[in-house]
N, C-alpha and C. Protein backbone atom coordinates (compact mmCIF):
# COMPACT_ATOMS: atom_id res chain seq x y z
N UNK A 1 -16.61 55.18 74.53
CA UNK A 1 -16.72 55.00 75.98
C UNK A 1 -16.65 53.52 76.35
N UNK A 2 -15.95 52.96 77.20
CA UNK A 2 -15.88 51.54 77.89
C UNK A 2 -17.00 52.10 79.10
N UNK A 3 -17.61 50.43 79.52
CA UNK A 3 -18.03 50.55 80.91
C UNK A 3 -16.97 50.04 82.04
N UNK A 4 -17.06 50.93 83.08
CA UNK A 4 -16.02 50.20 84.58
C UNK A 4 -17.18 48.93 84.90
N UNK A 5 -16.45 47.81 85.16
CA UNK A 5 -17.73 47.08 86.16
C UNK A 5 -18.25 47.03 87.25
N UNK A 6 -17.35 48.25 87.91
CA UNK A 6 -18.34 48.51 89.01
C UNK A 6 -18.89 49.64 88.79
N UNK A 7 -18.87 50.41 88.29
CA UNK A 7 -19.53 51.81 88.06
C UNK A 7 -19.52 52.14 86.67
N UNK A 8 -19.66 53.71 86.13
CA UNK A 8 -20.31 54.26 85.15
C UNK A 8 -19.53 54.30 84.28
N UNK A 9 -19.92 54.52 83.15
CA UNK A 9 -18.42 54.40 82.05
C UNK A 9 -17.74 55.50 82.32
N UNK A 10 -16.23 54.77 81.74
CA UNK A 10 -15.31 55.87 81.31
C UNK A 10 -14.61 55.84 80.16
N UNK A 11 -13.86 57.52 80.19
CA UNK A 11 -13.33 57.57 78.26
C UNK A 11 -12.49 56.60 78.57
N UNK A 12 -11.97 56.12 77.30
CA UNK A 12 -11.03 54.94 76.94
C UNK A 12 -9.57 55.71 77.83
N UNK A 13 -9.04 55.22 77.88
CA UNK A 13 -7.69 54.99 78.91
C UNK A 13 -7.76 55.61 79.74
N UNK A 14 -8.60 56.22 80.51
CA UNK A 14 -8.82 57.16 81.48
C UNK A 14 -8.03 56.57 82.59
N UNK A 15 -8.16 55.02 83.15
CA UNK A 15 -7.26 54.74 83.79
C UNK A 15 -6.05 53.99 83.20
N UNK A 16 -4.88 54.58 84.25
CA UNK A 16 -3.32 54.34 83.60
C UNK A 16 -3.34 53.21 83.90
N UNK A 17 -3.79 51.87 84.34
CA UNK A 17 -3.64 50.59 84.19
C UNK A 17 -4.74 50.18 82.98
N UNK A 18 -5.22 50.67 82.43
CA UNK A 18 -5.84 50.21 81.13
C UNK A 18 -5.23 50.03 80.04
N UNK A 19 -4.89 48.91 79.69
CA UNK A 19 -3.30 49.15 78.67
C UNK A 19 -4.97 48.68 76.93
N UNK A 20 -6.00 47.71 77.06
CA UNK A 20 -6.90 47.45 76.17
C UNK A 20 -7.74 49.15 76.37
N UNK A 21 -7.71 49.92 76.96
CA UNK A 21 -8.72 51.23 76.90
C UNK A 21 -7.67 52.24 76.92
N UNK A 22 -6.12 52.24 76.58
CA UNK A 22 -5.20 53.36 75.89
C UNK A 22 -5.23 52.93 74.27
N UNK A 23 -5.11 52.09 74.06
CA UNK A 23 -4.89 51.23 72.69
C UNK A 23 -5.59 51.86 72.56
N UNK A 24 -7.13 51.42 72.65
CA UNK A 24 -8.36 52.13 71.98
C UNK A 24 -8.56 53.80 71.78
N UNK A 25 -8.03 54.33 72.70
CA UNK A 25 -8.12 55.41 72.75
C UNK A 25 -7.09 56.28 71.79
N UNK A 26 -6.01 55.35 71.62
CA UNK A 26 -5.29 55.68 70.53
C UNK A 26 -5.60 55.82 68.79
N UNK A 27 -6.16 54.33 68.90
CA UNK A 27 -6.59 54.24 67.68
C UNK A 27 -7.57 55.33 66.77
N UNK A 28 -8.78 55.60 68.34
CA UNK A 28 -9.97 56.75 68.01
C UNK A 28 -9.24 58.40 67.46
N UNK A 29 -7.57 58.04 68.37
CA UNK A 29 -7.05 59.64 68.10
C UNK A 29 -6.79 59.56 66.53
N UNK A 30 -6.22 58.39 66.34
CA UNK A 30 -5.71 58.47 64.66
C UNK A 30 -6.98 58.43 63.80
N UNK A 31 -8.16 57.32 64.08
CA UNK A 31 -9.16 57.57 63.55
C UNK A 31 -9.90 59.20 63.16
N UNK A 32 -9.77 59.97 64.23
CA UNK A 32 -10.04 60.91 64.15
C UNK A 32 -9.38 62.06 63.44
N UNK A 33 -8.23 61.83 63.29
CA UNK A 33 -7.34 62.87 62.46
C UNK A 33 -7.38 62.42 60.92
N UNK A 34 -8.25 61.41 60.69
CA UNK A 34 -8.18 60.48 59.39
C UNK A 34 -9.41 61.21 59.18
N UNK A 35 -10.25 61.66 59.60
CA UNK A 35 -11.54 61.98 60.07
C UNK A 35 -11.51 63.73 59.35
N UNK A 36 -10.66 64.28 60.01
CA UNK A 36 -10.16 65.27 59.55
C UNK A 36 -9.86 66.04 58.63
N UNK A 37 -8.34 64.94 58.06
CA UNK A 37 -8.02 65.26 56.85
C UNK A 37 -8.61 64.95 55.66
N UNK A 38 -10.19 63.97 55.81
CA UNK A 38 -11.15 63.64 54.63
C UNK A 38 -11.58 64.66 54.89
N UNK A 39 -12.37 65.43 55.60
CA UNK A 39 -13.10 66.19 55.25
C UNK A 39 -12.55 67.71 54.99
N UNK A 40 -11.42 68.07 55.00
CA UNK A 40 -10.76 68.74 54.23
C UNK A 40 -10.57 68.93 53.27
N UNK A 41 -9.80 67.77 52.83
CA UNK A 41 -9.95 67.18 51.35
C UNK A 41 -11.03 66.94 50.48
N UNK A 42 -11.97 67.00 51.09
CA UNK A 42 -13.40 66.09 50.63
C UNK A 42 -14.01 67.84 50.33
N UNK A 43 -13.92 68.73 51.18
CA UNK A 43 -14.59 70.26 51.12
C UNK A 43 -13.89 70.55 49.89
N UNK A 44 -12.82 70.35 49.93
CA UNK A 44 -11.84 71.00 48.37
C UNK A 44 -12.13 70.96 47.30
N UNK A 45 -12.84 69.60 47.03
CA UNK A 45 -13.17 68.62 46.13
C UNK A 45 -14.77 68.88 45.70
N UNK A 46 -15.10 70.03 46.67
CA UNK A 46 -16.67 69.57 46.76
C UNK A 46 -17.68 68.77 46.77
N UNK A 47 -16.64 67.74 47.75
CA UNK A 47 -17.72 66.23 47.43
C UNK A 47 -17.94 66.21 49.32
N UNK A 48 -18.72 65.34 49.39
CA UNK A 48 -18.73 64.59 50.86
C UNK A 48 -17.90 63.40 51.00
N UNK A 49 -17.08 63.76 52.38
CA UNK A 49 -16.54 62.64 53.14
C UNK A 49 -17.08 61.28 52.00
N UNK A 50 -17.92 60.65 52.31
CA UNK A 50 -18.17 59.11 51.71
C UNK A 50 -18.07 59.17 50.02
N UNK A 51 -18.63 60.39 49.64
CA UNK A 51 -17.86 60.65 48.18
C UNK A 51 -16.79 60.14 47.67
N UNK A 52 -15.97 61.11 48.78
CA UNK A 52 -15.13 60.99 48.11
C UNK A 52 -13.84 59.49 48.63
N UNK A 53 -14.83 58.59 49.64
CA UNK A 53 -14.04 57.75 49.95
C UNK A 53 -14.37 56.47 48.42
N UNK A 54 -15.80 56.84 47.83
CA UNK A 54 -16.44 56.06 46.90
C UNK A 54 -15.29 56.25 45.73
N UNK A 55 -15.00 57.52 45.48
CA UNK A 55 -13.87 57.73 44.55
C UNK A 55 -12.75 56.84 44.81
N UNK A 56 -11.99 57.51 46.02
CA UNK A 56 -11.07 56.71 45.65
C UNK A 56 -10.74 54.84 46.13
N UNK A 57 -11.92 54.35 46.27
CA UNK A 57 -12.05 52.78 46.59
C UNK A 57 -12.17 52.82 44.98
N UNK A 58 -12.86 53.14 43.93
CA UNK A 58 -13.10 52.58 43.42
C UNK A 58 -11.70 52.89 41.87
N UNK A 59 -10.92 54.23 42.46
CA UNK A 59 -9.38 54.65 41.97
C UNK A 59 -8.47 53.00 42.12
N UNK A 60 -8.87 52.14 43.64
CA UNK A 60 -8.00 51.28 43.64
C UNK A 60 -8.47 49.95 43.04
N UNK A 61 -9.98 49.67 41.96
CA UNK A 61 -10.72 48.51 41.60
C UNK A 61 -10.48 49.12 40.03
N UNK A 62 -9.51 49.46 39.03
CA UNK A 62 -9.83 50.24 37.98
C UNK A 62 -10.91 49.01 36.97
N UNK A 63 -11.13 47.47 37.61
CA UNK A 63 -12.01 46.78 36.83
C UNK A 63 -13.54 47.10 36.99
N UNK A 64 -13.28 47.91 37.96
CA UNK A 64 -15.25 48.74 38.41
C UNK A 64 -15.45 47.82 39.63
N UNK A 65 -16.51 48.32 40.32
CA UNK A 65 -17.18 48.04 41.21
C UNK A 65 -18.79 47.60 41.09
N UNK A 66 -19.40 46.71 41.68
CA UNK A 66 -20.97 46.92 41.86
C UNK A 66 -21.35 47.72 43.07
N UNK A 67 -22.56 48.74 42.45
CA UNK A 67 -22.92 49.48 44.22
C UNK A 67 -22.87 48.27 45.01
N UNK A 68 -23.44 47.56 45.11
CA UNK A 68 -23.17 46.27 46.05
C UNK A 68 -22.37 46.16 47.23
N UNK A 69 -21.46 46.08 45.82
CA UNK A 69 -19.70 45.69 46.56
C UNK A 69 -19.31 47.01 47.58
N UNK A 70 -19.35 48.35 47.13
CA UNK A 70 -19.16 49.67 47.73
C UNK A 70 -19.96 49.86 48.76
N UNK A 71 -21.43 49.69 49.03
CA UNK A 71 -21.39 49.81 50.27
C UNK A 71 -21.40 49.11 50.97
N UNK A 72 -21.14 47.28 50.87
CA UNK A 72 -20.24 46.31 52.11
C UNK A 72 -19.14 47.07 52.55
N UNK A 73 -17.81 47.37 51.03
CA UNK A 73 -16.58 47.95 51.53
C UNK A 73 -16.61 49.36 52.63
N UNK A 74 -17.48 50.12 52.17
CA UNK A 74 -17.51 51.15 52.57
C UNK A 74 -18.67 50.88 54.23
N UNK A 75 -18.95 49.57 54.39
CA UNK A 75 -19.90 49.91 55.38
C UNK A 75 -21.09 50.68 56.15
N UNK A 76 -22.09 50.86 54.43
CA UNK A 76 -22.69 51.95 54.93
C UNK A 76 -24.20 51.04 53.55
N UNK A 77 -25.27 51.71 54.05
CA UNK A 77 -26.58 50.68 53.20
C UNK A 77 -26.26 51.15 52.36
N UNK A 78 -27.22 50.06 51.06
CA UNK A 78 -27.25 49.98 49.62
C UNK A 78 -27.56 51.60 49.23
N UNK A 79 -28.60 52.22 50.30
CA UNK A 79 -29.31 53.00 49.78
C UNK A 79 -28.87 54.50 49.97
N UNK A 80 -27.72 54.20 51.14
CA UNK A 80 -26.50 55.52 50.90
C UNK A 80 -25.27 55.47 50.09
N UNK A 81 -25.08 54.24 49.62
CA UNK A 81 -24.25 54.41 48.73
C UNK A 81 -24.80 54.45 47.47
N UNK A 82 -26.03 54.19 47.30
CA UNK A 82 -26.81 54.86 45.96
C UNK A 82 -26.71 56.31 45.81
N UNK A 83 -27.06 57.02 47.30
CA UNK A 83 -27.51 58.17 46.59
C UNK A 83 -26.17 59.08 46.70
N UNK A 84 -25.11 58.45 47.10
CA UNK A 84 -23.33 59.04 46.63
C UNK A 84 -23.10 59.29 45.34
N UNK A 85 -23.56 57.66 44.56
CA UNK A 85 -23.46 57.18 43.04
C UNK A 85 -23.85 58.49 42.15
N UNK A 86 -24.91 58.30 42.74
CA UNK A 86 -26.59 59.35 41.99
C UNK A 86 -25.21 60.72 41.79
N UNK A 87 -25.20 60.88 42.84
CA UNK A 87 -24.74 62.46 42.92
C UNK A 87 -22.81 62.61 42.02
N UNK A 88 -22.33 61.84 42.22
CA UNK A 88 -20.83 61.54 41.17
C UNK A 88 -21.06 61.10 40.21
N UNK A 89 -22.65 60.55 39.61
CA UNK A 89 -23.08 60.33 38.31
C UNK A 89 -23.09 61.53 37.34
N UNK A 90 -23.92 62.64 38.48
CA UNK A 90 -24.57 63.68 37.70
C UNK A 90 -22.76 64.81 37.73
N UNK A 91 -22.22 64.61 38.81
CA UNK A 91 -20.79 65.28 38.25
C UNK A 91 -20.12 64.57 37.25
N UNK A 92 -20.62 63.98 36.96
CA UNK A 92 -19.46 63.15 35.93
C UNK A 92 -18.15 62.70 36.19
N UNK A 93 -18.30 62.40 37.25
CA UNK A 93 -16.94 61.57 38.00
C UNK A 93 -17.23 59.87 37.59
N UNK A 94 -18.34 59.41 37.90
CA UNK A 94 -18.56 57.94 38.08
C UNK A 94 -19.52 57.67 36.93
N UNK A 95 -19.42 56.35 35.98
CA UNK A 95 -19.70 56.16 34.98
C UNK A 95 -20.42 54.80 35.41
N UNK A 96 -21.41 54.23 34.92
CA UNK A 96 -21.84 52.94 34.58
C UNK A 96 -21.36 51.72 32.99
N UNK A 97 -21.30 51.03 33.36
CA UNK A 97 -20.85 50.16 32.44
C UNK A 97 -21.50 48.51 32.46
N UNK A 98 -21.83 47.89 31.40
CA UNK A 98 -22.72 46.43 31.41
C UNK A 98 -21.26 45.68 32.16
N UNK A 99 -21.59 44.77 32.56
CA UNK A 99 -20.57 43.87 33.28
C UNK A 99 -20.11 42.76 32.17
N UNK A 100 -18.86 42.84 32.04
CA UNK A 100 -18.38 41.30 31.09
C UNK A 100 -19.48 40.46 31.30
N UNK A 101 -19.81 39.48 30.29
CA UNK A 101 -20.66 38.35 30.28
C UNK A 101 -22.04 38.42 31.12
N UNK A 102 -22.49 39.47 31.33
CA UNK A 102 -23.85 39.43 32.07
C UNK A 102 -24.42 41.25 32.02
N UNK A 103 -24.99 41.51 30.73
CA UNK A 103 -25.24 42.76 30.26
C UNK A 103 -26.21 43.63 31.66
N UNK A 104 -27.13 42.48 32.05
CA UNK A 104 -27.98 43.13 32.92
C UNK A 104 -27.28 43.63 34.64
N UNK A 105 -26.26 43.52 34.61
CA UNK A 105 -25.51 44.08 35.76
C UNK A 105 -24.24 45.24 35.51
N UNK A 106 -24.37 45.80 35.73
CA UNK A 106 -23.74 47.27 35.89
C UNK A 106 -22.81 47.84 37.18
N UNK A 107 -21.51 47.40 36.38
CA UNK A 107 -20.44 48.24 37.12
C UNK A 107 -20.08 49.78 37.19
N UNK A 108 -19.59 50.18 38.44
CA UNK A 108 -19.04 51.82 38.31
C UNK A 108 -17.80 51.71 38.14
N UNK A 109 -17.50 52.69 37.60
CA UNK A 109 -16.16 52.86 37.47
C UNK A 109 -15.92 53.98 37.28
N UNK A 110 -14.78 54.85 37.67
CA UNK A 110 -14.47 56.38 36.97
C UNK A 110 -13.92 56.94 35.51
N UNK A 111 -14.70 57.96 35.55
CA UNK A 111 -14.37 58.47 34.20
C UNK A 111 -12.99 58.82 34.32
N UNK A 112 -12.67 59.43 33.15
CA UNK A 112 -11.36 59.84 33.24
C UNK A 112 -11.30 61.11 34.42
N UNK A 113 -12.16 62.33 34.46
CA UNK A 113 -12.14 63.54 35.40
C UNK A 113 -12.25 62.38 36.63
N UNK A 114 -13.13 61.54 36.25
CA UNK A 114 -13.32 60.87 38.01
C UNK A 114 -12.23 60.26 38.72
N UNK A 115 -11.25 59.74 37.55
CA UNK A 115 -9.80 59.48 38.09
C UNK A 115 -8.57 60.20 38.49
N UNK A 116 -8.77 61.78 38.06
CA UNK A 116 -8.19 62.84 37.60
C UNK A 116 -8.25 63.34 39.34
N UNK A 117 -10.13 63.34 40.04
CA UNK A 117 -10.00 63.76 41.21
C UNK A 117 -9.86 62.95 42.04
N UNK A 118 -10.08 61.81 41.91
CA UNK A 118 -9.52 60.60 43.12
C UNK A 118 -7.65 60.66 42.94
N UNK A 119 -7.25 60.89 42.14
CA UNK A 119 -5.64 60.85 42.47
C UNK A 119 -5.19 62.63 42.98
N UNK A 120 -6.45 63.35 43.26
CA UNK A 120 -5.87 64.20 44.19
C UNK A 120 -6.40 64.26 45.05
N UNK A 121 -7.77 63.70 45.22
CA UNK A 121 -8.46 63.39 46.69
C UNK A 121 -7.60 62.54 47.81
N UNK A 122 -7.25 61.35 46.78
CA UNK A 122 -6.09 60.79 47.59
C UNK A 122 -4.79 61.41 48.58
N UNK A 123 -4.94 62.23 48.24
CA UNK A 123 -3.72 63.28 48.70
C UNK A 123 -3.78 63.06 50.13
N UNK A 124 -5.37 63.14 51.02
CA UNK A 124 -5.34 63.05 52.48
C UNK A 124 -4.43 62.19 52.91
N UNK A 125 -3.96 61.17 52.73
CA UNK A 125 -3.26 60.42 53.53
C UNK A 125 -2.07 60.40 53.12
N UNK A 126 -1.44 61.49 52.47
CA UNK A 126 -0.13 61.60 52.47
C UNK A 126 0.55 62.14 53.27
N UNK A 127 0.06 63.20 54.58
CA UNK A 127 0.11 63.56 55.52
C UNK A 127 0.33 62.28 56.56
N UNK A 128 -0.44 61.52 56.41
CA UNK A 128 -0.48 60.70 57.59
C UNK A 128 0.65 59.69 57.20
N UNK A 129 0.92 59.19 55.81
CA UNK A 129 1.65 58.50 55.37
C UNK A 129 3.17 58.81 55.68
N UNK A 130 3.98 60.27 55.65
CA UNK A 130 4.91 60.61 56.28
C UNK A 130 4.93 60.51 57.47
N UNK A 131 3.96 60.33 58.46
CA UNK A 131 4.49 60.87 59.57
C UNK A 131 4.65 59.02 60.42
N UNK A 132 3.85 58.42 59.60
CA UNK A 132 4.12 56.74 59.31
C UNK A 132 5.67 56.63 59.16
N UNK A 133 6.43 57.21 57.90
CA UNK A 133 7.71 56.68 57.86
C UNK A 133 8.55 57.24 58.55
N UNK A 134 7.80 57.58 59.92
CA UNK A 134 9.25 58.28 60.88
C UNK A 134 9.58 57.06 61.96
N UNK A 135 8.57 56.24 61.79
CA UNK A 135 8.69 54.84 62.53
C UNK A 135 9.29 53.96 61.54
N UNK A 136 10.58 53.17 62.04
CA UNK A 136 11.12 52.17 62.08
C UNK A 136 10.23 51.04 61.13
N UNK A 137 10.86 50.52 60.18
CA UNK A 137 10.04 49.46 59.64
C UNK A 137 9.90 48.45 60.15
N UNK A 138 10.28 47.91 61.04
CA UNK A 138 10.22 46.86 61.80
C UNK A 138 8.77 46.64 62.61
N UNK A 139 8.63 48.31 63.00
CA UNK A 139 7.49 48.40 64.20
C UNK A 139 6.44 48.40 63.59
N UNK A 140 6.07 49.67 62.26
CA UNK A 140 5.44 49.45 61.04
C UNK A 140 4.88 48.05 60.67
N UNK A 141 6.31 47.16 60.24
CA UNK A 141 5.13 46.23 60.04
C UNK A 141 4.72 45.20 61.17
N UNK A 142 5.22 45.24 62.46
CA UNK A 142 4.24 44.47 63.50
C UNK A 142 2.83 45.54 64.23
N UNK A 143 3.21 46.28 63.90
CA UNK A 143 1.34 47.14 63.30
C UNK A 143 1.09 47.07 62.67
N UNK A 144 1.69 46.51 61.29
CA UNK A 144 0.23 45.93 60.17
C UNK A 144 -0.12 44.65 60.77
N UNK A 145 0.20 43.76 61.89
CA UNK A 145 0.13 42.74 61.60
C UNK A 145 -1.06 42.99 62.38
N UNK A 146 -0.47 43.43 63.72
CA UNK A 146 -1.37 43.54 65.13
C UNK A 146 -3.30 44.53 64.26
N UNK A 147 -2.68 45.22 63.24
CA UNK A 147 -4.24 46.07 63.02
C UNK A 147 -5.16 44.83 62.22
N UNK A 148 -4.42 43.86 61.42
CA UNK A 148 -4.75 43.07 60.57
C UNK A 148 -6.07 42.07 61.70
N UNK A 149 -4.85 41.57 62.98
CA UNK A 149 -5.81 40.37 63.87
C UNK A 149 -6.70 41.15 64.24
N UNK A 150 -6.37 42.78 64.79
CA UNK A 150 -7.65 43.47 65.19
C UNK A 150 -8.78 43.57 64.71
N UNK A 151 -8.44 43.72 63.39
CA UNK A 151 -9.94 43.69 62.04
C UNK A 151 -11.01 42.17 62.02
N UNK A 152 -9.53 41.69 61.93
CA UNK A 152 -10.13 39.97 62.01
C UNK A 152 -11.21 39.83 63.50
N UNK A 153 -10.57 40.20 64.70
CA UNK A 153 -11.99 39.98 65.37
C UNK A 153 -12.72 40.63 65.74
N UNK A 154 -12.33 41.77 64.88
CA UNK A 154 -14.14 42.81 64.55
C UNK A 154 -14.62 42.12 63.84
N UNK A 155 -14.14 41.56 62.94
CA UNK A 155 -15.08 41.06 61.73
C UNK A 155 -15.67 39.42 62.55
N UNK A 156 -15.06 38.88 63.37
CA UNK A 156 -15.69 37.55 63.71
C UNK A 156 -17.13 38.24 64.89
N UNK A 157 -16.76 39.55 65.44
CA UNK A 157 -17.85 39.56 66.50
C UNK A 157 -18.94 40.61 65.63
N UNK A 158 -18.83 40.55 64.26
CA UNK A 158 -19.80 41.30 63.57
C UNK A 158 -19.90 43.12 63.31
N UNK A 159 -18.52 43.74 63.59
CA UNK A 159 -18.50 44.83 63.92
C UNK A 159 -18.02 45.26 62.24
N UNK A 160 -17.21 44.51 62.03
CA UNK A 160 -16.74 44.68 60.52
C UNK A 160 -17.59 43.82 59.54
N UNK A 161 -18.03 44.15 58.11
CA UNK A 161 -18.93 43.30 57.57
C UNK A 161 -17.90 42.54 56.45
N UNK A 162 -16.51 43.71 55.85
CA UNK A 162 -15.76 42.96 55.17
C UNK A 162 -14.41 43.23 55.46
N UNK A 163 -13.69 42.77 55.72
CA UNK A 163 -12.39 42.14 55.19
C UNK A 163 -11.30 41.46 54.43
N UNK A 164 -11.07 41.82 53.37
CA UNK A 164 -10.45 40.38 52.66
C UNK A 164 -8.81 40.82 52.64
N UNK A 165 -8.38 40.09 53.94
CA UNK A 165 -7.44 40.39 54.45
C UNK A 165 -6.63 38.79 54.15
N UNK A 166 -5.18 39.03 53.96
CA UNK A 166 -4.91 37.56 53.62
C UNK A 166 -4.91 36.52 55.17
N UNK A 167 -4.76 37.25 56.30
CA UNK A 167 -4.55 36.31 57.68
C UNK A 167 -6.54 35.80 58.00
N UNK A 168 -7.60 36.40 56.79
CA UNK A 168 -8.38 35.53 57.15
C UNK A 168 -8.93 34.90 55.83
N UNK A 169 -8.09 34.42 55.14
CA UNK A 169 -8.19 33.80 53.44
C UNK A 169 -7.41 32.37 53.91
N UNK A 170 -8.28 31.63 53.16
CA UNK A 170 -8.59 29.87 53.14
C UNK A 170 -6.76 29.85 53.18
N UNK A 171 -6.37 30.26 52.13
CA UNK A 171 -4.89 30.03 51.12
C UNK A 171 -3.96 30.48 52.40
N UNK A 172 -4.10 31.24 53.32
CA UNK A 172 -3.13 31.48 54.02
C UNK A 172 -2.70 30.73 55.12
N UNK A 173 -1.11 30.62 54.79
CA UNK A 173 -0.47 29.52 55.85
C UNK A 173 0.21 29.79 56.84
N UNK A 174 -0.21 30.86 58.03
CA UNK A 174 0.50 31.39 58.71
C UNK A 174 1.95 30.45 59.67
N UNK A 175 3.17 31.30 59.66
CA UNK A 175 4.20 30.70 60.24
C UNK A 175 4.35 29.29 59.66
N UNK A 176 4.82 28.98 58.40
CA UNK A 176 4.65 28.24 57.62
C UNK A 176 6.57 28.26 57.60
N UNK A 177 6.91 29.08 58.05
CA UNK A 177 8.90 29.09 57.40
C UNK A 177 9.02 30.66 59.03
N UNK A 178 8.81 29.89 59.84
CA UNK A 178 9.05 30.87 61.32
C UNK A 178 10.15 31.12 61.49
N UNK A 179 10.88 32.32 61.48
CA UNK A 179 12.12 32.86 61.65
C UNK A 179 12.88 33.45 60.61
N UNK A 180 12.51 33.29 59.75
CA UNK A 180 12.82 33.97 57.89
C UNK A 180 12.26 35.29 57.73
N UNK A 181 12.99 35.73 56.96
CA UNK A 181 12.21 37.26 56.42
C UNK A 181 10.99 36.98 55.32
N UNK A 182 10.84 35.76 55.54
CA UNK A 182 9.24 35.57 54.42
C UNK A 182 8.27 34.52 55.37
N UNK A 183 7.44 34.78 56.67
CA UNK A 183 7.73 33.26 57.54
C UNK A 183 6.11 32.94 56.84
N UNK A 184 5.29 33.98 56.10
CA UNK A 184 4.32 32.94 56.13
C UNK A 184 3.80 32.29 54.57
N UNK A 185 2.86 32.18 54.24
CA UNK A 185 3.10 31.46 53.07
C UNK A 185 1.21 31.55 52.16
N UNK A 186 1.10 32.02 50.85
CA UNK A 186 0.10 32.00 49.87
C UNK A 186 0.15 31.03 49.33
N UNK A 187 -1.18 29.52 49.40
CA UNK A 187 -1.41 28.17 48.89
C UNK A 187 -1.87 28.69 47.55
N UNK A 188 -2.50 29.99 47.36
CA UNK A 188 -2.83 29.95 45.77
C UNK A 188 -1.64 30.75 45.01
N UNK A 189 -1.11 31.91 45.21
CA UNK A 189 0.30 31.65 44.57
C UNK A 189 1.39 30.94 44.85
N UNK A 190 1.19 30.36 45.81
CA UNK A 190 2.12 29.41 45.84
C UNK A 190 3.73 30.10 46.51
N UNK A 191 3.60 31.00 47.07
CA UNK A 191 4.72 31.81 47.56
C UNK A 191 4.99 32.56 48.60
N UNK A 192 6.09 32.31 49.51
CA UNK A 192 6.17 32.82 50.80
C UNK A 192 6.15 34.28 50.74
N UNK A 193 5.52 35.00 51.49
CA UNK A 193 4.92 36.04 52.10
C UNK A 193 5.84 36.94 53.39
N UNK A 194 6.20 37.97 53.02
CA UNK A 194 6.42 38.54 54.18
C UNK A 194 5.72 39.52 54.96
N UNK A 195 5.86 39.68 56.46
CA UNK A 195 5.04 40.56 56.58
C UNK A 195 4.03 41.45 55.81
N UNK A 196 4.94 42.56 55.77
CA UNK A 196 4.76 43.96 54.64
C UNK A 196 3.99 43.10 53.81
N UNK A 197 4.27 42.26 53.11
CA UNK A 197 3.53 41.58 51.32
C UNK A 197 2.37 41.16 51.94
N UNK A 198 1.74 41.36 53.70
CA UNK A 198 0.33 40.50 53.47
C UNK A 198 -0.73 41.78 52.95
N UNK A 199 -1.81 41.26 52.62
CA UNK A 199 -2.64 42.22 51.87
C UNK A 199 -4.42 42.98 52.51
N UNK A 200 -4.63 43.98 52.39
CA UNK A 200 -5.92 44.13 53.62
C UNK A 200 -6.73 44.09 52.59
N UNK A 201 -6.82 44.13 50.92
CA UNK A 201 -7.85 44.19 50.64
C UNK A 201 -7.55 43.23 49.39
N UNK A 202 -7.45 42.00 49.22
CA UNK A 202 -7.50 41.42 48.15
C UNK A 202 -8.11 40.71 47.47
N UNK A 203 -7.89 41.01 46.22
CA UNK A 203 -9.82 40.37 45.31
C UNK A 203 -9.28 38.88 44.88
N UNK A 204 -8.84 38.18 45.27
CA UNK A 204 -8.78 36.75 45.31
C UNK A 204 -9.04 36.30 46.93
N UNK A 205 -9.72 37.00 47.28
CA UNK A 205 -9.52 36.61 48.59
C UNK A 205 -10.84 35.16 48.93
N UNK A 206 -10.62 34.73 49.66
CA UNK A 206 -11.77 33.39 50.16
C UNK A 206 -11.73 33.06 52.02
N UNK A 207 -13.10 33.64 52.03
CA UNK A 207 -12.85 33.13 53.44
C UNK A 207 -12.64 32.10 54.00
N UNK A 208 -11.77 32.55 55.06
CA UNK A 208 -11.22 30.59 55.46
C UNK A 208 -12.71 29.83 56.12
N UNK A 209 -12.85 28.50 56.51
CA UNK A 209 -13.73 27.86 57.11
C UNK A 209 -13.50 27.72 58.23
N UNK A 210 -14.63 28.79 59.25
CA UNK A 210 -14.74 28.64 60.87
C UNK A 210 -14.16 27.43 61.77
């Protein structure tokens, strides 16, 4: 719901000159069908929605995760993404492991079955992923770009807790080569970037300085 400023709220684009409260209202529709097809998928699986999002975040870290790290990514307390762990522990999906060079810290990671059902849990967004490539790549990727700044100032007004998106990483040199099919540019690899190649979740990432 937005508020009107002179009166009571209304749903997002309710009025046809609201071009910031259709956006939104768009986004909530796709959000919501994302919404959907997890918990479809997630019933199949017999896991819960956040289950099975724990699966497959941690399908795309195969070096493990700390609970830690999972519920920043996942945006949800230490102490619900514990008791996810707890419960894909006792299925034998999610495994513990000592961490390289520091025995007393303990990564998750999936077992082999635990990888077995995250690469079919994954399946939800293959639905959404086709109906993605009926749009033009062009438009595609100036919606990754436009969802990318969107994240970025959720994350500056506190709405998002992580991001490691490359348009808010130290190394990134935006419009660095403007008008090229590569215009912006990575200071730590050292290599121009195109659209499509920027990244929403990358573990070299460093936040830039305010």
């Amino acid at each position: 719901m937005i508020t009107d400023a002179a009166g009571p709220s209304l749903p997002y684009g309710s009025d046809h000159g609201d071009l910031d409260g259709k956006v939104l209202a768009a986004l909530e529709r796709v959000a919501q069908s994302f919404r959907v097809l997890q918990w479809q998928e997630a019933r199949e699986h017999r896991l819960t929605p956040l289950q099975l999002q724990l699966l497959v975040r941690l399908l795309a870290h195969r070096e493990g995760l700390y609970a830690s790290q999972l519920a920043r990514t996942l945006g949800v307390t230490r102490a619900t993404a514990s008791e996810a762990v707890t419960a894909l522990l006792a299925k034998g999906l999610v495994e513990r492991r000592a961490a390289t060079g520091d025995r007393r810290r303990l990564l998750l990671s999936l077992t082999q079955r635990g990888r077995e059902v995250a690469m079919r849990a994954a399946a939800w967004g293959e639905a959404a992923r086709a109906a993605l490539q009926q749009v033009p790549a062009p438009e595609r990727a100036a919606l990754l770009l436009f969802l990318m700044r969107f994240i970025a100032e959720l994350q500056r007004a506190g709405v998002v807790t992580v991001a490691r998106m490359c348009i808010t990483c130290r190394f990134f040199r935006p419009d660095a080569a403007p008008g090229t099919p590569q215009p912006h540019y990575c200071a730590l690899l050292e290599q121009p970037l195109a659209v499509e190649s920027l990244r929403v979740d990358c573990p070299e990432h460093q936040p830039a300085v305010a």
